[in-house]
C-alpha atoms as a PDB file:
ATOM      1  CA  UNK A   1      16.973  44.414 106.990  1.00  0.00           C
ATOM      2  CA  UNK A   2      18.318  42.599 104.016  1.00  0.00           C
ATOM      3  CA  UNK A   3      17.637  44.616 101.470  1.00  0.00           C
ATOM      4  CA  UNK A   4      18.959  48.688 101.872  1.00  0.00           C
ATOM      5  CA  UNK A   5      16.295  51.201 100.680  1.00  0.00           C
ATOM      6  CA  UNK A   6      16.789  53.101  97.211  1.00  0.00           C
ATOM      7  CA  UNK A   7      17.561  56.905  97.179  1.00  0.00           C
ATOM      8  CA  UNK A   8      14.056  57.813  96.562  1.00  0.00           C
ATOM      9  CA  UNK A   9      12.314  57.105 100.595  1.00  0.00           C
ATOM     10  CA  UNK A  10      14.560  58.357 103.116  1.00  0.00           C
ATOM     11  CA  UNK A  11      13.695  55.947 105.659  1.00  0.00           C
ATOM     12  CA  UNK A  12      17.467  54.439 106.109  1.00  0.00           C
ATOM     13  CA  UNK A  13      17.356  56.316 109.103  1.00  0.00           C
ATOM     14  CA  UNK A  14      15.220  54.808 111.294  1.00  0.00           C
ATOM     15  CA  UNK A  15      14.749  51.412 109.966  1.00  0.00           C
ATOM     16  CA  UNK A  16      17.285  49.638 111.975  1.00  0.00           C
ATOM     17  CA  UNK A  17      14.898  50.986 115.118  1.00  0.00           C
ATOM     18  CA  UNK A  18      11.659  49.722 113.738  1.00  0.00           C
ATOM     19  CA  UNK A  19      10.390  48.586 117.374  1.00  0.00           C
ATOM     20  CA  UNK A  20      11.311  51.865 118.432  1.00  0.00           C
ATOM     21  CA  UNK A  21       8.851  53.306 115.762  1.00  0.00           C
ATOM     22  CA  UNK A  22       5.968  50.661 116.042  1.00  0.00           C
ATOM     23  CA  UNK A  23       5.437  51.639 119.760  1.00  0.00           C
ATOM     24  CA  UNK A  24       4.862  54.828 118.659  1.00  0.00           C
ATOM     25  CA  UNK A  25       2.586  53.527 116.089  1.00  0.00           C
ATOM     26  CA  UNK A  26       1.114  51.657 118.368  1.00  0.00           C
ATOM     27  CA  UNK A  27       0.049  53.825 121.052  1.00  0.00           C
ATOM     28  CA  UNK A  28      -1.325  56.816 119.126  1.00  0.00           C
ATOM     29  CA  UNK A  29      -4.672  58.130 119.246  1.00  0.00           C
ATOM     30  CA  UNK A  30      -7.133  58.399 118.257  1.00  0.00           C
ATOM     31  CA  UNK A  31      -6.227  55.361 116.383  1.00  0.00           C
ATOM     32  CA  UNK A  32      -2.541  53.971 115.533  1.00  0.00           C
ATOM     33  CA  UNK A  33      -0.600  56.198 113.424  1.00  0.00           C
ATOM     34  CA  UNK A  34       2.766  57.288 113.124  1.00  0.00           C
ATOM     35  CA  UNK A  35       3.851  61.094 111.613  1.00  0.00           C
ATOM     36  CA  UNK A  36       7.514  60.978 109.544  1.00  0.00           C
ATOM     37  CA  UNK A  37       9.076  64.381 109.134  1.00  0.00           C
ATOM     38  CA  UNK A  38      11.444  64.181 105.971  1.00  0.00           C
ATOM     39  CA  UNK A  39      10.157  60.782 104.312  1.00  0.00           C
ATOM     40  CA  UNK A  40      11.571  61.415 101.158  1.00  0.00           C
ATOM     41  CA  UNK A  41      15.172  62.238 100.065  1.00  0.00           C
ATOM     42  CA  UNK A  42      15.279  66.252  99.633  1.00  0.00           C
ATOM     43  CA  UNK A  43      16.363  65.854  96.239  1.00  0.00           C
ATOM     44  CA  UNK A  44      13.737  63.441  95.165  1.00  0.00           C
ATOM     45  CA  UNK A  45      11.106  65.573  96.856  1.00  0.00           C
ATOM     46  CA  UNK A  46      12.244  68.521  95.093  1.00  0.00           C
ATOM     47  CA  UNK A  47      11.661  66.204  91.824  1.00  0.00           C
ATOM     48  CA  UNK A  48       8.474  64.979  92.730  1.00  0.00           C
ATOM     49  CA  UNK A  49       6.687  68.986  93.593  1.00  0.00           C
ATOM     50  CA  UNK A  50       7.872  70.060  90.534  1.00  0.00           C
ATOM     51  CA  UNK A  51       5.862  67.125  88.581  1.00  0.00           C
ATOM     52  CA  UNK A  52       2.974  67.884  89.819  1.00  0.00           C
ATOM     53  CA  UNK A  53       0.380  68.257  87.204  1.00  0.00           C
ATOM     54  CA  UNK A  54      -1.768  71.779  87.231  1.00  0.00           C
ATOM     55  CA  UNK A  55      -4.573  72.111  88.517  1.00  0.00           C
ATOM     56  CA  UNK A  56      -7.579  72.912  85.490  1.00  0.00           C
ATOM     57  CA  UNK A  57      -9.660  76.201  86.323  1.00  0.00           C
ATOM     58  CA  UNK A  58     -12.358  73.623  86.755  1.00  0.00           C
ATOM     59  CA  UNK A  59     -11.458  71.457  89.463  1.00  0.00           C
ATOM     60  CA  UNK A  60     -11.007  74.545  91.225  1.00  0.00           C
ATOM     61  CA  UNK A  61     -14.465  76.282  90.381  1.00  0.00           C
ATOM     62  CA  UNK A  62     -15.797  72.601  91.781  1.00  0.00           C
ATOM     63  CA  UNK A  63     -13.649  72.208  94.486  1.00  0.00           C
ATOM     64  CA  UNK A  64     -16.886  74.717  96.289  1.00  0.00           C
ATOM     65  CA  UNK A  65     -19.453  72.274  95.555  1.00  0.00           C
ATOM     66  CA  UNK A  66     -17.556  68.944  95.497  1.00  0.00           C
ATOM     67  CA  UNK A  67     -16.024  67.596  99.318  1.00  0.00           C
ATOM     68  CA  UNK A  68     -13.440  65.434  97.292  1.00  0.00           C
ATOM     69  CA  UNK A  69     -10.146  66.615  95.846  1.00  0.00           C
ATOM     70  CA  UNK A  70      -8.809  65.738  92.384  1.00  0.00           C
ATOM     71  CA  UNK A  71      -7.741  62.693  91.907  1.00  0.00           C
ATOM     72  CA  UNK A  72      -5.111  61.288  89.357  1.00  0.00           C
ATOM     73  CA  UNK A  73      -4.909  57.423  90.125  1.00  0.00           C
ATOM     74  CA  UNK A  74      -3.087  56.014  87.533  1.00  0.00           C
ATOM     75  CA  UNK A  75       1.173  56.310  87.371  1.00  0.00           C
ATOM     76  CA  UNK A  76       1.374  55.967  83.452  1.00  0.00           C
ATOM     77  CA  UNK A  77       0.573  59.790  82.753  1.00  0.00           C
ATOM     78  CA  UNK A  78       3.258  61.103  85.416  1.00  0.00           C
ATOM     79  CA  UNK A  79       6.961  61.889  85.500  1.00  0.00           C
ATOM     80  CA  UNK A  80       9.338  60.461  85.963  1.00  0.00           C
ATOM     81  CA  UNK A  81       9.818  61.004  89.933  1.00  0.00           C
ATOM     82  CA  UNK A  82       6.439  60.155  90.822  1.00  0.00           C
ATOM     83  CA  UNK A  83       6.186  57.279  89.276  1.00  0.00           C
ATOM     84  CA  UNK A  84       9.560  55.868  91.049  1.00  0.00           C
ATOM     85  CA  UNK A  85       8.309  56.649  94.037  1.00  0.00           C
ATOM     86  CA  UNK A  86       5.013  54.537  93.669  1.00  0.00           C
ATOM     87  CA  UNK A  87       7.577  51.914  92.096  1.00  0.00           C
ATOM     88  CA  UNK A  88       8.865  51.983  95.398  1.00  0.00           C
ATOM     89  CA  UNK A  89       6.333  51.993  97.996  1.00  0.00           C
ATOM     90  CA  UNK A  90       5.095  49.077  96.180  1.00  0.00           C
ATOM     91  CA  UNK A  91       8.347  47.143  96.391  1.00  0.00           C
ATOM     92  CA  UNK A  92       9.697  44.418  99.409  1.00  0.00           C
ATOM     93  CA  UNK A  93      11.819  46.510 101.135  1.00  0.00           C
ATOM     94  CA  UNK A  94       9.744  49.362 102.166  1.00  0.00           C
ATOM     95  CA  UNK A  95       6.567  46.864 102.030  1.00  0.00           C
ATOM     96  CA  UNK A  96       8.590  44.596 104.778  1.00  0.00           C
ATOM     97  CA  UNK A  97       9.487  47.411 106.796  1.00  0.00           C
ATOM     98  CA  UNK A  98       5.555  48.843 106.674  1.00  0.00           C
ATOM     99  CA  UNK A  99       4.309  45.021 107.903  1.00  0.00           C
ATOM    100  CA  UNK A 100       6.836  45.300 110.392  1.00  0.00           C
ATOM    101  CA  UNK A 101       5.866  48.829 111.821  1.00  0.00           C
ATOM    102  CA  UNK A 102       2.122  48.352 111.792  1.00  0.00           C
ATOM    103  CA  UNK A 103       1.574  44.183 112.069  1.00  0.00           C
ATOM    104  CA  UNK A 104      -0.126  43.914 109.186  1.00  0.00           C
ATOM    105  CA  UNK A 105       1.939  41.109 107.510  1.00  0.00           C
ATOM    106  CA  UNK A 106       0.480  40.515 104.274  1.00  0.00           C
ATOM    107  CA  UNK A 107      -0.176  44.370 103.579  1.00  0.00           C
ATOM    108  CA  UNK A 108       0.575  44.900  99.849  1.00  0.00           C
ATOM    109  CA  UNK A 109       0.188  48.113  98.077  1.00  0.00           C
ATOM    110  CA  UNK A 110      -3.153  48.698  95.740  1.00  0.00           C
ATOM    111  CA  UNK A 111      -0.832  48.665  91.876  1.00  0.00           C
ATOM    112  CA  UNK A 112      -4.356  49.875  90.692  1.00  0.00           C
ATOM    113  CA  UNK A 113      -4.581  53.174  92.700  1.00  0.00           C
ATOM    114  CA  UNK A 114      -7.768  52.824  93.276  1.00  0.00           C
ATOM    115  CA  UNK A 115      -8.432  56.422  95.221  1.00  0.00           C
ATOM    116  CA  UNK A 116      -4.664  56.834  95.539  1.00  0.00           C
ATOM    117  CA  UNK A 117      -2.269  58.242  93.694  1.00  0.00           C
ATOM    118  CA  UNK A 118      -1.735  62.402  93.313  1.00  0.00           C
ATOM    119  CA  UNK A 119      -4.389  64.083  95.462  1.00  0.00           C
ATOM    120  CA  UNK A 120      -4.578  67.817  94.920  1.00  0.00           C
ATOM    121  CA  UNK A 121      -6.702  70.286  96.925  1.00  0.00           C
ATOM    122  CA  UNK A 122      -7.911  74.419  95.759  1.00  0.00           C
ATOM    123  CA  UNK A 123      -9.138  77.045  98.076  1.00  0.00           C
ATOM    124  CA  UNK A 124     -12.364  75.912  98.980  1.00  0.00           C
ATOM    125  CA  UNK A 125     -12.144  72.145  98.722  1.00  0.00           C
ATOM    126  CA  UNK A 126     -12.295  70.088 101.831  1.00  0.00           C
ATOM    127  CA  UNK A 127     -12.902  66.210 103.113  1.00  0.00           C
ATOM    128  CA  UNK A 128     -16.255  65.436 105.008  1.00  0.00           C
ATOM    129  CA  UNK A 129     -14.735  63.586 108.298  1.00  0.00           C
ATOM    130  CA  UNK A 130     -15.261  59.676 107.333  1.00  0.00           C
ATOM    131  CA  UNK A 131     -13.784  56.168 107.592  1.00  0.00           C
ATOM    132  CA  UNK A 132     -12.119  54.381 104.706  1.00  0.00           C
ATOM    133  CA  UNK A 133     -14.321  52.098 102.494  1.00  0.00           C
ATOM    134  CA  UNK A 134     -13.385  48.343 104.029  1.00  0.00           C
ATOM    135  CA  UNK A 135     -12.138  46.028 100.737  1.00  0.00           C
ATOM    136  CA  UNK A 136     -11.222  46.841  97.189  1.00  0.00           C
ATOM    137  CA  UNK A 137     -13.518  48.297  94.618  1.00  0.00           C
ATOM    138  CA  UNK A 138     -13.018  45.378  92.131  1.00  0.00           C
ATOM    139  CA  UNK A 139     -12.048  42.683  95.279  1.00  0.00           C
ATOM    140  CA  UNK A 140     -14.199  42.072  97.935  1.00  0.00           C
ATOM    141  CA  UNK A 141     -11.603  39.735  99.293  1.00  0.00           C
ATOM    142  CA  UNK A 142      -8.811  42.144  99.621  1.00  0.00           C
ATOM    143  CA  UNK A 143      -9.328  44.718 103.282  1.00  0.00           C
ATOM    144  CA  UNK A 144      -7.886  47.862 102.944  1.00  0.00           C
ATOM    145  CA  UNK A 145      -5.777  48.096 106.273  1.00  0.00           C
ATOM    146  CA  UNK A 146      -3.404  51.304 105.546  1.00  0.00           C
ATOM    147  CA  UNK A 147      -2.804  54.887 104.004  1.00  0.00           C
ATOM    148  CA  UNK A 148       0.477  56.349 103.319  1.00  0.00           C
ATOM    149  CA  UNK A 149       0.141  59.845 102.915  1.00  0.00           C
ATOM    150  CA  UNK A 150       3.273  61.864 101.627  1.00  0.00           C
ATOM    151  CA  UNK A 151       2.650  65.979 101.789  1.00  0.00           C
ATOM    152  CA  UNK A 152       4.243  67.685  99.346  1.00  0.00           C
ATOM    153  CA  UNK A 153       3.375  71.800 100.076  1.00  0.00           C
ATOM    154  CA  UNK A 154       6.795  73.492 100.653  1.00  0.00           C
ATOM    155  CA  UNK A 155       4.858  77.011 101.512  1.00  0.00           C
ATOM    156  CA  UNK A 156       2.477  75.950 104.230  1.00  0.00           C
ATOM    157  CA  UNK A 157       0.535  78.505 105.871  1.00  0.00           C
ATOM    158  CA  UNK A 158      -0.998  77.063 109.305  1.00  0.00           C
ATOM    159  CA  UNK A 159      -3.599  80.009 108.310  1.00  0.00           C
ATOM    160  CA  UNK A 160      -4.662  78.433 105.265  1.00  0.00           C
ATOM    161  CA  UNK A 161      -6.132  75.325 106.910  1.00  0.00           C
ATOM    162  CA  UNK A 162      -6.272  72.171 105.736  1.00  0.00           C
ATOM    163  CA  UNK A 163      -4.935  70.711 108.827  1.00  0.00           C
ATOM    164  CA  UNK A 164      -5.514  66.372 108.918  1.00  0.00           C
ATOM    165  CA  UNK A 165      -7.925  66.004 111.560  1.00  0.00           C
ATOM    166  CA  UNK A 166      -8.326  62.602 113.456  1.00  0.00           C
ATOM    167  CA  UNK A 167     -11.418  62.283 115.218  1.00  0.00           C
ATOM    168  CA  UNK A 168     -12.290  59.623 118.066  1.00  0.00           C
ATOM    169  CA  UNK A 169     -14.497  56.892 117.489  1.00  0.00           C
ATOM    170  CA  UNK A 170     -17.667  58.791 118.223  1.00  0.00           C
ATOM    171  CA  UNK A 171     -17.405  61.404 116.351  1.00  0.00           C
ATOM    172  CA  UNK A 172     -17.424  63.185 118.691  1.00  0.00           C
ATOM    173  CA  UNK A 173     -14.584  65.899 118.773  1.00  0.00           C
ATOM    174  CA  UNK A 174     -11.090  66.370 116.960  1.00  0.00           C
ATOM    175  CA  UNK A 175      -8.055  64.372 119.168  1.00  0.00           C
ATOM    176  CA  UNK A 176      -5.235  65.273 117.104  1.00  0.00           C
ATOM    177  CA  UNK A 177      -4.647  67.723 114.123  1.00  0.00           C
ATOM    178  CA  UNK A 178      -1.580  67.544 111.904  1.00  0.00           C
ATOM    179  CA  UNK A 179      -0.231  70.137 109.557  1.00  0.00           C
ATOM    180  CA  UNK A 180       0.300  69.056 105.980  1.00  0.00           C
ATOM    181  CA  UNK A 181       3.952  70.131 105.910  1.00  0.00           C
ATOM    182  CA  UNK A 182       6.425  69.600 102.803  1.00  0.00           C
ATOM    183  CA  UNK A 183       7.754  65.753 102.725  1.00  0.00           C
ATOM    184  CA  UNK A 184       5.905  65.047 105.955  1.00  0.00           C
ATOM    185  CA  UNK A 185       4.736  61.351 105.839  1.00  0.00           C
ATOM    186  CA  UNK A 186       1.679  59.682 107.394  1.00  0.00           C
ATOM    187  CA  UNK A 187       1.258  56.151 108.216  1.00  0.00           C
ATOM    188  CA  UNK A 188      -2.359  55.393 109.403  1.00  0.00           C
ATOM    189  CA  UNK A 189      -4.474  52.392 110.219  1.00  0.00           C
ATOM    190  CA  UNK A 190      -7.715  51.779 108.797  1.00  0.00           C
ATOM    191  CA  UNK A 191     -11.082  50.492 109.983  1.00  0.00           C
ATOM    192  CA  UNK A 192     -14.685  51.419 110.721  1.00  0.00           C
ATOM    193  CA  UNK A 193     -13.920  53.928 113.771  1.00  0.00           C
ATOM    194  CA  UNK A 194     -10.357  55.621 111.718  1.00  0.00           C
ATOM    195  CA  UNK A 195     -12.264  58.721 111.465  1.00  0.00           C
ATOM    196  CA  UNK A 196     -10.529  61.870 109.473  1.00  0.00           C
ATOM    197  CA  UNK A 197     -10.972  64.606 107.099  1.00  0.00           C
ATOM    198  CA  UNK A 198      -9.866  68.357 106.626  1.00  0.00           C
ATOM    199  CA  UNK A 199     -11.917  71.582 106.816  1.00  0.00           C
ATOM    200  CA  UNK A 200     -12.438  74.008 103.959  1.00  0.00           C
ATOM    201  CA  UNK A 201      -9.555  75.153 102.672  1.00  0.00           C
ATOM    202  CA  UNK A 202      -8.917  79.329 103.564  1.00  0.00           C
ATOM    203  CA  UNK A 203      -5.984  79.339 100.128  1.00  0.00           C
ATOM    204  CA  UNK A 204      -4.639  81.784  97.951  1.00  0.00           C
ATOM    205  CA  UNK A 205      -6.353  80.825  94.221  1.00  0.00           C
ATOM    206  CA  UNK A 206      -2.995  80.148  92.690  1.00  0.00           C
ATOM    207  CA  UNK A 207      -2.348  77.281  96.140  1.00  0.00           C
ATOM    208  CA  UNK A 208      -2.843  73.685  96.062  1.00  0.00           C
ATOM    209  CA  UNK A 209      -3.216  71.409  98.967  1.00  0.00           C
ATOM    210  CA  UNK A 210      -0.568  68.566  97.373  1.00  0.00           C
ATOM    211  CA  UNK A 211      -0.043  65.155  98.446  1.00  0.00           C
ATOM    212  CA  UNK A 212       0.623  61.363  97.385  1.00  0.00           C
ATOM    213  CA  UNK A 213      -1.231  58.261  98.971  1.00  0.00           C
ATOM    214  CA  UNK A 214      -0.940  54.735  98.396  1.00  0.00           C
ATOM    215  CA  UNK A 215      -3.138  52.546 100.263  1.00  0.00           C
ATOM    216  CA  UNK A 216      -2.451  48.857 101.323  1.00  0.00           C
ATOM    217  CA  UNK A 217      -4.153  45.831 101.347  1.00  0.00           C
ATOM    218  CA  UNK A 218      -4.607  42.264 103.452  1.00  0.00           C
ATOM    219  CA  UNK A 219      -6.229  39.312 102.981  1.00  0.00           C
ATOM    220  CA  UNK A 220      -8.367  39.838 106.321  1.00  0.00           C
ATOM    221  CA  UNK A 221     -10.177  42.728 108.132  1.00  0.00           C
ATOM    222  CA  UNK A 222      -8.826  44.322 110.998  1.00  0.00           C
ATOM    223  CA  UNK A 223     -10.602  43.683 114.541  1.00  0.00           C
ATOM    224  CA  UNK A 224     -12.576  47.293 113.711  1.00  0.00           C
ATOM    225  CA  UNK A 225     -13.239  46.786 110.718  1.00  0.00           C
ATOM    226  CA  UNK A 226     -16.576  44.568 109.249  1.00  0.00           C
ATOM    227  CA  UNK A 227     -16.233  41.821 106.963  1.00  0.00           C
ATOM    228  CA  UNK A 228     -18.958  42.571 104.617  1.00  0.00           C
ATOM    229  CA  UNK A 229     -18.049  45.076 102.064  1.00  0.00           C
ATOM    230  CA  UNK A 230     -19.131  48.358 102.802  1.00  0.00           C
ATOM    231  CA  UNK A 231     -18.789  52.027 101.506  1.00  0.00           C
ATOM    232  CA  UNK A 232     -16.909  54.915 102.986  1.00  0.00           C
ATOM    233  CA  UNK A 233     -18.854  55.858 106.107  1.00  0.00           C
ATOM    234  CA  UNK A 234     -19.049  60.036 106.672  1.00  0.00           C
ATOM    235  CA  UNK A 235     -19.549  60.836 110.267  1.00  0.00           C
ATOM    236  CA  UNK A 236     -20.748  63.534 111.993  1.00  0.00           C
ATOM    237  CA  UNK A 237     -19.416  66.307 112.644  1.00  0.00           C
ATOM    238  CA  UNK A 238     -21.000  67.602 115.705  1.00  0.00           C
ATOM    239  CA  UNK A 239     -19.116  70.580 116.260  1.00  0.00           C
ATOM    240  CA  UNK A 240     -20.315  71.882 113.317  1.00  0.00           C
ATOM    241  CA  UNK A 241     -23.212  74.166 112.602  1.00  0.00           C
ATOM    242  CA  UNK A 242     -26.679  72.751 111.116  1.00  0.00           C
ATOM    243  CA  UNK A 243     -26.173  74.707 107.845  1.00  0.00           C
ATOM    244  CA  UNK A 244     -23.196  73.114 106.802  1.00  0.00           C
ATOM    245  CA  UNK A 245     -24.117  69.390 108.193  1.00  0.00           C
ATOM    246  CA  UNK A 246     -27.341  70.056 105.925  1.00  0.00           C
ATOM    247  CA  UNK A 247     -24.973  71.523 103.107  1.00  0.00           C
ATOM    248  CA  UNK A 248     -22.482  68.443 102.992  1.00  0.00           C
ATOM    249  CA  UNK A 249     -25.665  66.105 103.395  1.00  0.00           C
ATOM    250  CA  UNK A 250     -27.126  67.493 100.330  1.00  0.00           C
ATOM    251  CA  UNK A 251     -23.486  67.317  98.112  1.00  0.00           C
ATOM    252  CA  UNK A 252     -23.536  63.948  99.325  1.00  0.00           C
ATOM    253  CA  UNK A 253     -26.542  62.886  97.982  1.00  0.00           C
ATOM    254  CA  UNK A 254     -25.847  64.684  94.413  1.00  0.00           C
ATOM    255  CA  UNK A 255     -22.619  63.132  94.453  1.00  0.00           C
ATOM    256  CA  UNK A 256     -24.039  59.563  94.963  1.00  0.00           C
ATOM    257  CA  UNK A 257     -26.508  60.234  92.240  1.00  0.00           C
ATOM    258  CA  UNK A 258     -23.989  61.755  89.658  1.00  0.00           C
ATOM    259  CA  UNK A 259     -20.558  59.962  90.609  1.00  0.00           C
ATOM    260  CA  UNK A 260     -21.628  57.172  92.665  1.00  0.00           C
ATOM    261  CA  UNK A 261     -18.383  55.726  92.845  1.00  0.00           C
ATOM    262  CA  UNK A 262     -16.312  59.039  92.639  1.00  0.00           C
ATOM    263  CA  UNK A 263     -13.329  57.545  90.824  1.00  0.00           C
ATOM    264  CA  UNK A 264     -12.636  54.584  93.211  1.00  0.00           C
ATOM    265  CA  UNK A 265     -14.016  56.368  96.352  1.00  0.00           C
ATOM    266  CA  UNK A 266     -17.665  54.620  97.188  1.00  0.00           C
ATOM    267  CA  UNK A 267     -20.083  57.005  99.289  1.00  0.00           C
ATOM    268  CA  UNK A 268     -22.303  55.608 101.868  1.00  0.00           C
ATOM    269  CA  UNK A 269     -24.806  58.546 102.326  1.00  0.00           C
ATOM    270  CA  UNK A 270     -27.059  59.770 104.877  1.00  0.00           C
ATOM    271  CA  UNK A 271     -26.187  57.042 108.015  1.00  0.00           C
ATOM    272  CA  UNK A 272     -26.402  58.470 111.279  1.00  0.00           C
ATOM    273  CA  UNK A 273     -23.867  56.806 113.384  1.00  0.00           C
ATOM    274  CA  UNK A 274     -26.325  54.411 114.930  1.00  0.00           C
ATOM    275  CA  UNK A 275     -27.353  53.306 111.781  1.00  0.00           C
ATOM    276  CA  UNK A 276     -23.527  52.673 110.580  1.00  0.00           C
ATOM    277  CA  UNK A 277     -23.127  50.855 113.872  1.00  0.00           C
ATOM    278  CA  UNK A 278     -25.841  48.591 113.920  1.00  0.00           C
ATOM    279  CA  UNK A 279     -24.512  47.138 110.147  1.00  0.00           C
ATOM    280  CA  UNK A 280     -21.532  46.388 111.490  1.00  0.00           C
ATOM    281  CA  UNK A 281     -21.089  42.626 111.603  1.00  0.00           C
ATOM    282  CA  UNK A 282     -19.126  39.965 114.127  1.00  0.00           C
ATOM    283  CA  UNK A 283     -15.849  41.778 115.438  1.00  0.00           C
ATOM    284  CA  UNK A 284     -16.805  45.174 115.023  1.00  0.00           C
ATOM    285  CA  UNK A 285     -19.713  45.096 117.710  1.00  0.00           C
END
C-alpha cells in the first residue's frame, strides 16, 4: 500500500496479506465476514473506553421495552479519541484496504452516521435478528454494502450474553455466534439475507454492551440486495417461543408508530418472510 496506516487502527499487520484476509472474508458463513482480534492500537483503545459517554438511568429503564440500543451518531459531541478514529475509518488508506478485502470498490464511509456511531447496550436491551435497511436515509442512490463493528467491553462475561448472532438466509437457525470481546473488530457484508442480532442482555446494572460502527456505502446494490429502497427487514426467529415473537411484534409496531425512523434506523414491521421475499425485485429473486 502507498499510504502506511496512522497509530490509531492497528491493521499494519496484516495489510501487506490482504488476499490472505479476503479469502477468509470470502468464504465465511453464513454470509462473508471477517472477525479482527486487536483492531485498534492498545493505547488508542484504552483512549477510546474511557470516552465513552454514560449511560442516562433512562436508556437503561427503556432498554426492557425498546429492541434498539442507544445511539449517539454524530462525532462533534465526543472526545477526542473517538472522533480520530471515525476520522480514520473514513480516510483512503483504511477505505482502500476495506475495497480491497471485501470487493466493494467504491465503498465510502456514511460522514453522517446515520445509525452508526457509539452504540451502547444495558442489561435487558437486545437486537431483534434483521437485515440492514438497503440505501441511505436521505439517498436513495447510495446502497449500504458494509458494517464495521469495533467492541470495546474489556470485562466480557460469555455469561452475560450478548453474543453477535449470524443467522442463515432462512431464518432459520443461528450458524455462527461471536463474542463481543474488547478491540475485537467485525467486517460484515450487507444485503437482504445478512441476517443478525443479539439476545437479551443477562448484565450487571452498572455494564454496558459498548461498541463503534461505521457503515459504508456504494453506488450499486449488491447481488442480494434489492434496488428499490426498503426498510430494515426483522426476521423470524423460529427458535424462539410464541410469547416473545408476539412481544417483539408488538414493540415493533409501537416503535413504528412513536419513532418511525428510530434515529436513522427505518423499521419494516410485521413481514413474514414470504412477504419480504416476494418484494424483492430483479437480482434478489
Amino acid at each position: 500500500m502507498s499510504r502506511a496506516f496512522t497509530s490509531v487502527l492497528n491493521v499494519e499487520r496484516f495489510a501487506t496479506d490482504v488476499d490472505g484476509w479476503r479469502a477468509r472474508f470470502d468464504a465465511a458463513v453464513p454470509f462473508r465476514h471477517i472477525v479482527i482480534d486487536d483492531f485498534l492500537t492498545e493505547p488508542a483503545a484504552q483512549a477510546i473506553h474511557a470516552e465513552f459517554p454514560p449511560l442516562a438511568r433512562a436508556a437503561r429503564t427503556a432498554a426492557w421495552l425498546l429492541e434498539a440500543r442507544r445511539y449517539n451518531v454524530g462525532t462533534a459531541h465526543l472526545g477526542p479519541s473517538l472522533r480520530a478514529v471515525f476520522s480514520e475509518l473514513g480516510e483512503a488508506p483504511f477505505t482502500h484496504w476495506l475495497r480491497t478485502l471485501t470487493g466493494v470498490r467504491d465503498a465510502q464511509m456514511d460522514p453522517e452516521n446515520v445509525g452508526a456511531g457509539v452504540h451502547q447496550g444495558a442489561r435487558g436491551s437486545h437486537l431483534h435478528v434483521h437485515a440492514d435497511h438497503n440505501t441511505h436515509p436521505s439517498d436513495p442512490t447510495r446502497y449500504r454494502r458494509l458494517n464495521v463493528l469495533v467492541y470495546l467491553n474489556p470485562h466480557w462475561v460469555p455469561a452475560w450474553g450478548g453474543e453477535l448472532e449470524l443467522w442463515d438466509a432462512d431464518c432459520s437457525h443461528v450458524v455462527r455466534t461471536i463474542e463481543p470481546r474488547f478491540n475485537r473488530c467485525i467486517i460484515m457484508e450487507v444485503h437482504d439475507r445478512a441476517f443478525h442480532g443479539y439476545r437479551r442482555l443477562r448484565f450487571p446494572a452498572d455494564e454496558t454492551r459498548d461498541s463503534l460502527a461505521a457503515y459504508y456505502y456504494s453506488d450499486g446494490p449488491a447481488a442480494l440486495q434489492a434496488h428499490a429502497p426498503h426498510a430494515t427487514v426483522f426476521g423470524v426467529e423460529r427458535d424462539a417461543g410464541v410469547p416473545t415473537r408476539v412481544a417483539s411484534r408488538i414493540c415493533q409496531a409501537v416503535l413504528a408508530r412513536v419513532f418511525p425512523r428510530l434515529q436513522g434506523l427505518p423499521l419494516e414491521v410485521g413481514k413474514s418472510l414470504g412477504q419480504r421475499n416476494s418484494a424483492m425485485r430483479g437480482d434478489v429473486r
